[in-house]
Protein backbone atom coordinates (compact mmCIF):
# COMPACT_ATOMS: atom_id res chain seq x y z
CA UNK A 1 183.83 58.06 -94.70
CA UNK A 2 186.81 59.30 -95.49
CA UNK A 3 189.75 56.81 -97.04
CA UNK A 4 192.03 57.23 -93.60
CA UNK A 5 188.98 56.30 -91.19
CA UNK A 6 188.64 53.17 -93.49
CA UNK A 7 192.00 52.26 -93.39
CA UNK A 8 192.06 52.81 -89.59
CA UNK A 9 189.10 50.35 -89.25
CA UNK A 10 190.80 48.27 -91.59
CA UNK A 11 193.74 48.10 -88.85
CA UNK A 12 191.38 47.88 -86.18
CA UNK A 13 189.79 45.20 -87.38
CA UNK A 14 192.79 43.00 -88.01
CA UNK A 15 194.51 43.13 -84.50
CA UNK A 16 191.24 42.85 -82.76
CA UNK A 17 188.03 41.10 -83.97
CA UNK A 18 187.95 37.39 -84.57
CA UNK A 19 185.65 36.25 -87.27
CA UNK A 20 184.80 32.84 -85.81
CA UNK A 21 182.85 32.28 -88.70
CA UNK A 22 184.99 33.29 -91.74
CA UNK A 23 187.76 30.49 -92.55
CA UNK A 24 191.03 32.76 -92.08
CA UNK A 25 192.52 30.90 -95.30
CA UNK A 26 190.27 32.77 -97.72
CA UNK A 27 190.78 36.14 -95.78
CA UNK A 28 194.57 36.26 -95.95
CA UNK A 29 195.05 39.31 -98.27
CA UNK A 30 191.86 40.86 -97.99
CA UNK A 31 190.69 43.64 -96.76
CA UNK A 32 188.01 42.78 -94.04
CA UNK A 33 184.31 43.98 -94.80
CA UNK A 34 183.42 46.46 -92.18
CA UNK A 35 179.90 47.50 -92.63
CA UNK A 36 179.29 51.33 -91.54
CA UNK A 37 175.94 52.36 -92.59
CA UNK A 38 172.59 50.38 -93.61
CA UNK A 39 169.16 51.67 -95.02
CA UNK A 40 166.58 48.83 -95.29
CA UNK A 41 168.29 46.42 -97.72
CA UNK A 42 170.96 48.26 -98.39
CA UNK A 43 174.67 48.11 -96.30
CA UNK A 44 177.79 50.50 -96.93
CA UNK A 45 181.63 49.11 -96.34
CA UNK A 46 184.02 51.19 -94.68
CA UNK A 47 185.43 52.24 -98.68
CA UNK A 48 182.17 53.00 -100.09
CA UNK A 49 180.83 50.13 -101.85
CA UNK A 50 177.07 49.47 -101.30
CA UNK A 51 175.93 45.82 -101.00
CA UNK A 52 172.26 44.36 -100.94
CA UNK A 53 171.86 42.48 -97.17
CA UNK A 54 169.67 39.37 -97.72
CA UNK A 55 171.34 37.37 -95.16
CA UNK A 56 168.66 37.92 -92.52
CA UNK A 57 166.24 36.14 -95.02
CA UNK A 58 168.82 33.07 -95.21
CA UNK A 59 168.29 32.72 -91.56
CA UNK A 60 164.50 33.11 -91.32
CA UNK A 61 164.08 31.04 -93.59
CA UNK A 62 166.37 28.35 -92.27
CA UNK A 63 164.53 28.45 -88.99
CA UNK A 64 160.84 28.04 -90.82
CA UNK A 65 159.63 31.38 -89.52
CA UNK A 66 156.05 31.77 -91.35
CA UNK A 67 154.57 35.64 -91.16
């Protein structure tokens, strides 16, 4: 992704998502994290930067799923 179509997001995301979950005291500043591309456990920002994803085994686990 080129560094304009992140920034764009960037903008996007700012004047029109919410994040209901994200206290907006600790986000003042920041760049939002704007995932664009995911392969199994792996997730891509909008600037690159790959991150491992284990938040979906937080909340299996926190509902006692058993497989």
């Amino acid at each position: 992704m080129s560094n304009f179509a992140a920034e764009k997001l960037i903008e996007l995301d700012r004047q029109y998502v919410w994040h209901h979950l994200t206290p907006h005291s600790q986000s003042l500043g920041k760049d939002p994290m704007i995932m664009v591309k995911g392969e199994g456990l792996r997730v891509w920002d909008a600037k690159g930067k790959e991150y491992l994803d284990a938040v979906i085994w937080w909340g299996l686990d926190s509902e006692c799923w058993l497989w």
